[in-house]
Protein backbone atom coordinates (compact mmCIF):
# COMPACT_ATOMS: atom_id res chain seq x y z
CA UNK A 1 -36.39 -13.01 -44.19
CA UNK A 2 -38.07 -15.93 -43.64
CA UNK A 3 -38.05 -17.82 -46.29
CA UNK A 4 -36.85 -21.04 -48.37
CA UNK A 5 -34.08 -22.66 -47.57
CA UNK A 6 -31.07 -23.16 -50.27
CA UNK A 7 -29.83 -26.76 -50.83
CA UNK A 8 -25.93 -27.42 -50.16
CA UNK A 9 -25.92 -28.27 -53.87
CA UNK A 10 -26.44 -24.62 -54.95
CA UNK A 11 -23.96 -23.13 -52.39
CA UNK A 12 -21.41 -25.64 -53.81
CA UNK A 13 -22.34 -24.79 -57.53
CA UNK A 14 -22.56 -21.51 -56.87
CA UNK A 15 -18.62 -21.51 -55.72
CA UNK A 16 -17.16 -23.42 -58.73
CA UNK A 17 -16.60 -20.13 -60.58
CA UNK A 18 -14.32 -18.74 -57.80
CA UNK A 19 -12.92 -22.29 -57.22
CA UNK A 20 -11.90 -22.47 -61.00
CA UNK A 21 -10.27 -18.94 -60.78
CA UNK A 22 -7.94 -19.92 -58.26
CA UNK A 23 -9.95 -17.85 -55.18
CA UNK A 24 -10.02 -19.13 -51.95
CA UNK A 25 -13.65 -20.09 -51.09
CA UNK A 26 -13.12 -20.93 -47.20
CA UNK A 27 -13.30 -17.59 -46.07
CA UNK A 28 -16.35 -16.74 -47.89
CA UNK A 29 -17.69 -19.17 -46.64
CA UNK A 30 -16.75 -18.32 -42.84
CA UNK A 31 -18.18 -14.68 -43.84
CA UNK A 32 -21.34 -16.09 -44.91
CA UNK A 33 -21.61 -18.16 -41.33
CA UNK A 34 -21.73 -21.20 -43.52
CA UNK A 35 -19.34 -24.38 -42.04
CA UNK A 36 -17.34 -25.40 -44.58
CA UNK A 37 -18.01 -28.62 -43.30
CA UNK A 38 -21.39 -28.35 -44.49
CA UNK A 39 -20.62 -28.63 -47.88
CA UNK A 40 -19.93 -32.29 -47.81
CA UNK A 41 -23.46 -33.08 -46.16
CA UNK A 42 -25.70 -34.12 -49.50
CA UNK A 43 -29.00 -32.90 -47.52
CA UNK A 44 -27.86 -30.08 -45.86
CA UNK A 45 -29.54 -26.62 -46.90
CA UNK A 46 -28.65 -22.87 -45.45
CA UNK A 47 -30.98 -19.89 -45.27
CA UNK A 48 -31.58 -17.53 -47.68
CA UNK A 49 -29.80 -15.22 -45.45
CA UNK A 50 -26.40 -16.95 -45.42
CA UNK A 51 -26.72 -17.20 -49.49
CA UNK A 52 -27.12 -14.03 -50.38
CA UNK A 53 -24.24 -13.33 -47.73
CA UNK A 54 -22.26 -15.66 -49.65
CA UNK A 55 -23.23 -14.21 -53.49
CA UNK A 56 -22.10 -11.09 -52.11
CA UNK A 57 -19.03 -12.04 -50.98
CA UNK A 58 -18.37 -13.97 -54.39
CA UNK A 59 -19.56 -10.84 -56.30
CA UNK A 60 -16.35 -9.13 -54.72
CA UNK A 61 -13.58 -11.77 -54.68
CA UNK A 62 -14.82 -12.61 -58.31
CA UNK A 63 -15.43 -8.79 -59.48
CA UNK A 64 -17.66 -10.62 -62.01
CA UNK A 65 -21.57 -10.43 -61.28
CA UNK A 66 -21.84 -13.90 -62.92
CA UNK A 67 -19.27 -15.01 -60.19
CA UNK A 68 -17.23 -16.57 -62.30
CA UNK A 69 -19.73 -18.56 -64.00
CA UNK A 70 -19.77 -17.03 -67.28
CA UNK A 71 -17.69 -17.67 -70.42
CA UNK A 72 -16.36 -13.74 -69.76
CA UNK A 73 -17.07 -11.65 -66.78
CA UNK A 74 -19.78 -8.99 -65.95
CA UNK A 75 -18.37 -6.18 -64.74
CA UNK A 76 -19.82 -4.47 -61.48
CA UNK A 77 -22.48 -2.29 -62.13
CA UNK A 78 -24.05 -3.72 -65.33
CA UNK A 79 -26.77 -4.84 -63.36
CA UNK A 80 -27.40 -1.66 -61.62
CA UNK A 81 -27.32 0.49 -65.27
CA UNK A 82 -29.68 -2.59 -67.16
CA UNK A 83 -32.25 -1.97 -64.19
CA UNK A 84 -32.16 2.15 -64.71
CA UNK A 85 -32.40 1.65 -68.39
CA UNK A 86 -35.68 -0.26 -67.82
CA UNK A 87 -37.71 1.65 -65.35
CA UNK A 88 -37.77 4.53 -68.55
CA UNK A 89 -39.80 1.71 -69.74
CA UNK A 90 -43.50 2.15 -70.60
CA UNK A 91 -44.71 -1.74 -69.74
CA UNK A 92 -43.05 -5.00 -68.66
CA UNK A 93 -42.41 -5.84 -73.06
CA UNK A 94 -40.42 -2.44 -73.78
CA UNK A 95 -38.39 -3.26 -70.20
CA UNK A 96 -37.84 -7.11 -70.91
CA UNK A 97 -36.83 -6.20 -75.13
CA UNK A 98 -34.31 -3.17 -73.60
CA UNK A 99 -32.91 -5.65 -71.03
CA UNK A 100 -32.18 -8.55 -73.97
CA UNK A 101 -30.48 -5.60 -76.26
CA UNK A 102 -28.60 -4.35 -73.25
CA UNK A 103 -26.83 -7.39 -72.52
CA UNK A 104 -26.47 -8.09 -76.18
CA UNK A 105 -23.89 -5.01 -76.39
CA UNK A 106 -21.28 -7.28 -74.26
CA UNK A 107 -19.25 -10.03 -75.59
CA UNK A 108 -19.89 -13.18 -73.36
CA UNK A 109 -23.22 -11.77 -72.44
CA UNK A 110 -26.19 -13.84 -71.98
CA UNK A 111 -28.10 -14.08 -75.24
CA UNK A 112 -31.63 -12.93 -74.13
CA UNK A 113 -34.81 -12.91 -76.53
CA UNK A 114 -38.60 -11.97 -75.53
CA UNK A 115 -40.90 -14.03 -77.82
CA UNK A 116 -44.69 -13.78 -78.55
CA UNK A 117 -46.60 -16.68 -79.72
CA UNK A 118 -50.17 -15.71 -79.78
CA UNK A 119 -51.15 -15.21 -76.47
CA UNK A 120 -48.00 -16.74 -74.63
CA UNK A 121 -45.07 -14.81 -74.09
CA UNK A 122 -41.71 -16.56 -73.85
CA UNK A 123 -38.43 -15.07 -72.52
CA UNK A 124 -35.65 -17.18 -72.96
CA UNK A 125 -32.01 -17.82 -73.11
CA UNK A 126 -30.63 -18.87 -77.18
CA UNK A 127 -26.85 -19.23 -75.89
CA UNK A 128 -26.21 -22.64 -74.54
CA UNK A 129 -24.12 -22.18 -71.48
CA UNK A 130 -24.34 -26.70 -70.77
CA UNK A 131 -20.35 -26.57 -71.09
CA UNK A 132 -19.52 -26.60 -67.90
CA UNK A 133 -21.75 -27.44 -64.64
CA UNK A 134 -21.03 -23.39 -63.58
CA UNK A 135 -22.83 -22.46 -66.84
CA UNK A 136 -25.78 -24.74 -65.63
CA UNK A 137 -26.02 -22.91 -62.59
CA UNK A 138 -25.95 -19.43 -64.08
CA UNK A 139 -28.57 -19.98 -66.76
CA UNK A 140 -30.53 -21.40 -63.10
CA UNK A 141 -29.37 -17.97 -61.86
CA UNK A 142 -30.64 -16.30 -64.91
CA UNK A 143 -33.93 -17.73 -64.87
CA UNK A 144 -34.83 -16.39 -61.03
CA UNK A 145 -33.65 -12.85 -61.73
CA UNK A 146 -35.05 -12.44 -64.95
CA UNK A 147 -38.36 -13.40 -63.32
CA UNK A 148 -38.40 -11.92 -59.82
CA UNK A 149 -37.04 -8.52 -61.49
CA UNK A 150 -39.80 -8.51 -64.03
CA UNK A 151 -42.28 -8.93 -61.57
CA UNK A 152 -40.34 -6.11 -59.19
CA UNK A 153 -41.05 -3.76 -62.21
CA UNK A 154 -44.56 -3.82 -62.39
CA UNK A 155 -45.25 -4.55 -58.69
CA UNK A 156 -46.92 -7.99 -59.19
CA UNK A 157 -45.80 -11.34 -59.33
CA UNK A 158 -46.24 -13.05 -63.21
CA UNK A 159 -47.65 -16.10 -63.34
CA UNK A 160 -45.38 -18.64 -65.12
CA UNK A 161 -46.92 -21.34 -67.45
CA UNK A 162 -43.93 -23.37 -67.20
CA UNK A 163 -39.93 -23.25 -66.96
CA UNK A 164 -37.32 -25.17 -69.33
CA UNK A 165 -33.64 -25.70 -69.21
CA UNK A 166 -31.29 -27.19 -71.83
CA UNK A 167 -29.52 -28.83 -69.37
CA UNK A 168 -30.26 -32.24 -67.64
CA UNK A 169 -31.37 -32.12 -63.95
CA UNK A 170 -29.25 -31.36 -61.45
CA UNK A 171 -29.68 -32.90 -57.68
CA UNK A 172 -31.59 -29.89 -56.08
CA UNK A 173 -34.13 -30.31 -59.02
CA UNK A 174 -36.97 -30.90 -56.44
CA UNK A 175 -36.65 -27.38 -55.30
CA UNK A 176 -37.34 -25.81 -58.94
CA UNK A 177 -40.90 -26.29 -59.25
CA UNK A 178 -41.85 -24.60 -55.74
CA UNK A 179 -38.94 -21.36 -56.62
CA UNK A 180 -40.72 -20.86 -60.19
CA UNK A 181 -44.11 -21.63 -58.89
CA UNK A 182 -44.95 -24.04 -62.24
CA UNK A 183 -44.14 -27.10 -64.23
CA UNK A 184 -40.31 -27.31 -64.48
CA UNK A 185 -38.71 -29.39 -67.46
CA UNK A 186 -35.29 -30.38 -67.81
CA UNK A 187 -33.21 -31.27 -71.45
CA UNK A 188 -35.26 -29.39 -73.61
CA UNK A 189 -34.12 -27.87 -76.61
CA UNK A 190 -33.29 -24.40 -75.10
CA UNK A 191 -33.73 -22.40 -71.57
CA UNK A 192 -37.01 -20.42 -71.20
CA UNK A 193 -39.81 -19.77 -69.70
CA UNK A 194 -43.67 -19.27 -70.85
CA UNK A 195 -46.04 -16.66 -68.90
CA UNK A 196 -49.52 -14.66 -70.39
CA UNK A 197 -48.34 -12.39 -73.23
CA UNK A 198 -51.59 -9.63 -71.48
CA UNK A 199 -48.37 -9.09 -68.56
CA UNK A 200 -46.54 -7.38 -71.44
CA UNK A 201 -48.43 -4.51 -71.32
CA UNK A 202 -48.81 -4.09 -67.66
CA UNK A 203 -47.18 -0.27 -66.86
CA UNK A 204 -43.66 -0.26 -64.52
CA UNK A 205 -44.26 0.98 -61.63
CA UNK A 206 -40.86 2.13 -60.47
CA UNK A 207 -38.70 4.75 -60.26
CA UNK A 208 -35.38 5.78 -59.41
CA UNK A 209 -35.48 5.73 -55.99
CA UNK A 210 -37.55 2.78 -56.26
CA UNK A 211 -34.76 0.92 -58.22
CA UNK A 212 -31.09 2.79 -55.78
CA UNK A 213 -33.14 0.44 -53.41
CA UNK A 214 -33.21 -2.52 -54.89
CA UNK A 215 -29.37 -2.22 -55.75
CA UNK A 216 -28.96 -1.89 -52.11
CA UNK A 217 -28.97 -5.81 -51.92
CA UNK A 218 -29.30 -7.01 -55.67
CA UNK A 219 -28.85 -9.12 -57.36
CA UNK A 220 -28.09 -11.37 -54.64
CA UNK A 221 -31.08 -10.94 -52.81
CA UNK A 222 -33.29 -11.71 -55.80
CA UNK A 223 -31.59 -15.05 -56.22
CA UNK A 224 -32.41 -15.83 -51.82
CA UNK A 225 -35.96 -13.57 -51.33
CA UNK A 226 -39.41 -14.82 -51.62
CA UNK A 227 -40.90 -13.82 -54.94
CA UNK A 228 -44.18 -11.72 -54.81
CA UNK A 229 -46.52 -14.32 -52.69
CA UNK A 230 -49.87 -13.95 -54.60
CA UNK A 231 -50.06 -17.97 -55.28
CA UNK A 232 -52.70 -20.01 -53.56
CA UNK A 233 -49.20 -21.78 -51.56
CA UNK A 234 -47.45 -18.51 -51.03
CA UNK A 235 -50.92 -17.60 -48.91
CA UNK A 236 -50.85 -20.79 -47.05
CA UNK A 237 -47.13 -20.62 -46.17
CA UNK A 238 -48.08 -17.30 -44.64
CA UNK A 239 -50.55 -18.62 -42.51
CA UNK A 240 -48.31 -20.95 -41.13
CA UNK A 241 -45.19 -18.22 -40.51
CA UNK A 242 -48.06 -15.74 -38.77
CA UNK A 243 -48.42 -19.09 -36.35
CA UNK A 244 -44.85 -19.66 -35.72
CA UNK A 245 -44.35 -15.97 -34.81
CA UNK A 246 -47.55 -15.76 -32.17
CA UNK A 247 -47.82 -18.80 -30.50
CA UNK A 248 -45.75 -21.04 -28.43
CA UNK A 249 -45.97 -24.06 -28.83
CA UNK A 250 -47.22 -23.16 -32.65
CA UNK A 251 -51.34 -23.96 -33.99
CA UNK A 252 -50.67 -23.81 -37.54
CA UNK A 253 -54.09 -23.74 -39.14
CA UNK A 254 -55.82 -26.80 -40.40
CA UNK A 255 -56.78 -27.25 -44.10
CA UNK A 256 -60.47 -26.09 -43.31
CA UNK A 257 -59.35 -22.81 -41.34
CA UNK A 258 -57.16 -21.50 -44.12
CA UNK A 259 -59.89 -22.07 -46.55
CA UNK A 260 -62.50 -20.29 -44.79
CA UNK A 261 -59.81 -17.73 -44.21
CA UNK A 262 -59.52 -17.86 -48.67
CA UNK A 263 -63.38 -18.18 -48.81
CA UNK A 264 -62.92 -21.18 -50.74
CA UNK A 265 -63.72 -25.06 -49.91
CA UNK A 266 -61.29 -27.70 -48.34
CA UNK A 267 -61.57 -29.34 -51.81
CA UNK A 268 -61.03 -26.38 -53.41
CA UNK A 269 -57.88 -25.32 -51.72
CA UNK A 270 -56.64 -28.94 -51.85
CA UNK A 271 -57.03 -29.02 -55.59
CA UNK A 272 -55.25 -25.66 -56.48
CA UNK A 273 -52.55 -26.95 -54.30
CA UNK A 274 -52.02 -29.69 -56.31
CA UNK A 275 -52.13 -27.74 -59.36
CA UNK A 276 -49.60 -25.92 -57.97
CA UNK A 277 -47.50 -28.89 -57.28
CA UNK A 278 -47.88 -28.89 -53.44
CA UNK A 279 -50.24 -29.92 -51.01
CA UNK A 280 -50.84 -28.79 -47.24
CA UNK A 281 -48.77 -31.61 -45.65
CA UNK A 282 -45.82 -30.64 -48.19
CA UNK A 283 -45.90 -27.18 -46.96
CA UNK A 284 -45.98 -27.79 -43.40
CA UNK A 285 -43.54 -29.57 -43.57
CA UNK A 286 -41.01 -27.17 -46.02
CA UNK A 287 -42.20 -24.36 -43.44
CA UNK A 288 -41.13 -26.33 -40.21
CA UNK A 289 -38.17 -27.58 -42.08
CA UNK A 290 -37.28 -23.63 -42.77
CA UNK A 291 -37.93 -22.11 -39.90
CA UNK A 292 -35.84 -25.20 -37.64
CA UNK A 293 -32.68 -24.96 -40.25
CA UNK A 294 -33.02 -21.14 -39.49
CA UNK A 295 -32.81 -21.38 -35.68
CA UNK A 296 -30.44 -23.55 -35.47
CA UNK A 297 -28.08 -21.63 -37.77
CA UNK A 298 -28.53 -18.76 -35.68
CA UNK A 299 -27.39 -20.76 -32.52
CA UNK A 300 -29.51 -19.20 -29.47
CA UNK A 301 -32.24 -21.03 -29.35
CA UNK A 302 -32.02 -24.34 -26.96
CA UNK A 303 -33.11 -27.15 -28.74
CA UNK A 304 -35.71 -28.30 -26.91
CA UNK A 305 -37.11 -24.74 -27.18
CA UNK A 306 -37.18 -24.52 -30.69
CA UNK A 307 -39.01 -27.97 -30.67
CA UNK A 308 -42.13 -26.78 -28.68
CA UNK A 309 -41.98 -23.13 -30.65
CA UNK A 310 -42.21 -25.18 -34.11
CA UNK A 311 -45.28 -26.54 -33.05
CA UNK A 312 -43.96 -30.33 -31.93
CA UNK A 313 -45.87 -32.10 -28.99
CA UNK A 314 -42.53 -33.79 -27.87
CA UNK A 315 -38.68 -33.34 -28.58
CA UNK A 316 -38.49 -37.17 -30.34
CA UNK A 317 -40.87 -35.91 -32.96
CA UNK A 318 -39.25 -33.28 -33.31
CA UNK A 319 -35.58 -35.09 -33.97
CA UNK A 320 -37.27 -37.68 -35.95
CA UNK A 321 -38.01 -35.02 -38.41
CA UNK A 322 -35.15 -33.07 -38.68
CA UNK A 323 -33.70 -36.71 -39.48
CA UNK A 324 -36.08 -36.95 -42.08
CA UNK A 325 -35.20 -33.96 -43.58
CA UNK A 326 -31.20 -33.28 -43.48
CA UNK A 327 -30.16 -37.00 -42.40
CA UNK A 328 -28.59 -35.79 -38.91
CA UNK A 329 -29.50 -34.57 -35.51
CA UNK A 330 -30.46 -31.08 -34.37
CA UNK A 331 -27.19 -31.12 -32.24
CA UNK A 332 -25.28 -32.45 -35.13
CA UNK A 333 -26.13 -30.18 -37.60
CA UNK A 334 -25.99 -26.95 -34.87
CA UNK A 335 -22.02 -28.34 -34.46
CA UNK A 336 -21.38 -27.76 -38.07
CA UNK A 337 -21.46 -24.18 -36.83
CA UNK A 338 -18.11 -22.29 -36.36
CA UNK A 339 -16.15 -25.23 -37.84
CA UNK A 340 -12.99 -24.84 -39.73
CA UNK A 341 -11.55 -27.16 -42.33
């Protein structure tokens, strides 16, 4: 998959639950081809790839599908039987109300409620989980299923009026706003999010098959994939993968081309960008910044190489970046690679 990179922040949050159990994280980490190294870099990020490797691994050493993170565990499988309970579902509202009431049944559970308020719908989280910094990250972790799964059900992605969390804002904060694709707040009075109450009544769309597919790689996929691209950025970022993959050195497609390509106006595209919180310079840069953290975790791809692929007139520019974006080198950051502590 090609898609946004995770923040060293998450990785490291996402291990405290094993950490506080006693488990040793190392060779997860080594599993997941993440350095170990790594984690003391404050700008480095991994790929989606090597996190879900790494949420997988923790789902095992942890046998707890919060990881850890919870006040009491989740045993395996309660994922898998919430998700087969819902596709019985007539629309997204019956599905959302039978997950909340099928988590309710377990003691430490998360404390789920679907709420209507004229025509906003609001799903959110009533138990506070601020304790501990885990409990931070797995209402986070909450949040992202929650959402991505609902819009799995019904085959589209929902459009979020805005995201809340109860807890103050942790250092990868930048990257909530483009994951939840709307305003993000922090330290409000509980964790939720808004979205059109008309989605409640759009019909799921899956079966069973649909769903022992899914479970092949959820929920840790969920937590690394793209969400359902139908936002005016998702397009965009598109346009600039399709370049990386046909061209060498890469054309990615100037503002005007991609709005002809939208059959909309430069303005045009430019303001719903903003309104989505990005702009076209932001995104080629989060694209390049992808797509150079992903080659070089893979390791085959000479340096130099990956430079002219990404679209860079000259290897300087292309280090200058990188710098820009992780604080190191290209070589440096390749040399985290296969590291031991």
């Amino acid at each position: 998959m090609s898609g946004r990179t995770v923040t060293v922040h998450c990785v490291r949050a996402a291990l405290g639950g094993a950490q506080r159990l006693g488990i040793d994280t190392v060779p997860l980490l080594q599993e997941a081809r993440i350095a170990p190294l790594l984690l003391g870099d404050e700008q480095a990020r991994v790929t989606p790839e090597q996190f879900a490797r790494l949420v997988r691994g923790l789902h095992r050493a942890t046998g707890d599908e919060f990881l850890g993170l919870g006040t009491a565990p989740s045993r395996p499988g309660t994922f898998a039987m919430m998700c087969h309970a819902c596709i019985g579902c007539r629309d997204l509202g019956a599905a959302l109300e039978r997950a909340a009431r099928f988590y309710g049944l377990f003691p430490g559970g998360p404390d789920l409620v679907l709420e209507r308020h004229g025509g906003e719908a609001v799903f959110a989280l009533r138990s506070d989980l601020r304790e501990r910094a885990e409990g931070r990250f797995l209402a986070e972790c909450l949040m992202v299923v929650w959402h991505r799964l609902a819009s799995w059900l019904i085959g589209r992605r929902i459009a979020l009026h805005w995201t809340a969390f109860a807890h103050a804002a942790p250092p990868y904060a930048a990257d909530h706003g483009p994951m939840f694709g709307c305003p993000v707040r922090f330290g409000a009075e509980r964790t939720g999010a808004g979205f059109d109450a008309r989605w409640l009544a759009a019909p799921v769309v899956r079966d069973e098959a649909g769903v022992t597919e899914l479970l092949r790689r959820a929920p840790a996929e969920l937590l690394s994939r793209r969400e359902y691209g139908t936002t005016v950025a998702e397009q965009v970022r598109r346009s600039f993968l399709r370049a990386l993959r046909e061209g060498r050195p890469a054309r990615l497609p100037e503002v005007a081309q991609i709005a002809e390509r939208l059959a909309v106006s430069p303005a045009t595209l430019r303001r719903r960008l903003q309104a989505e919180g990005t702009s076209y310079r932001r995104l080629v840069d989060q694209v390049r910044r992808e797509a150079a953290l992903a080659g070089l975790a893979e390791g085959r791809e000479p340096i130099a190489e990956l430079a002219v692929r990404l679209g860079f007139s000259e290897d300087t520019a292309f280090h200058r970046a990188f710098r820009r974006w992780t604080g190191t080198t290209p070589g440096a950051y390749r040399g985290y690679r296969g590291q031991q502590i």
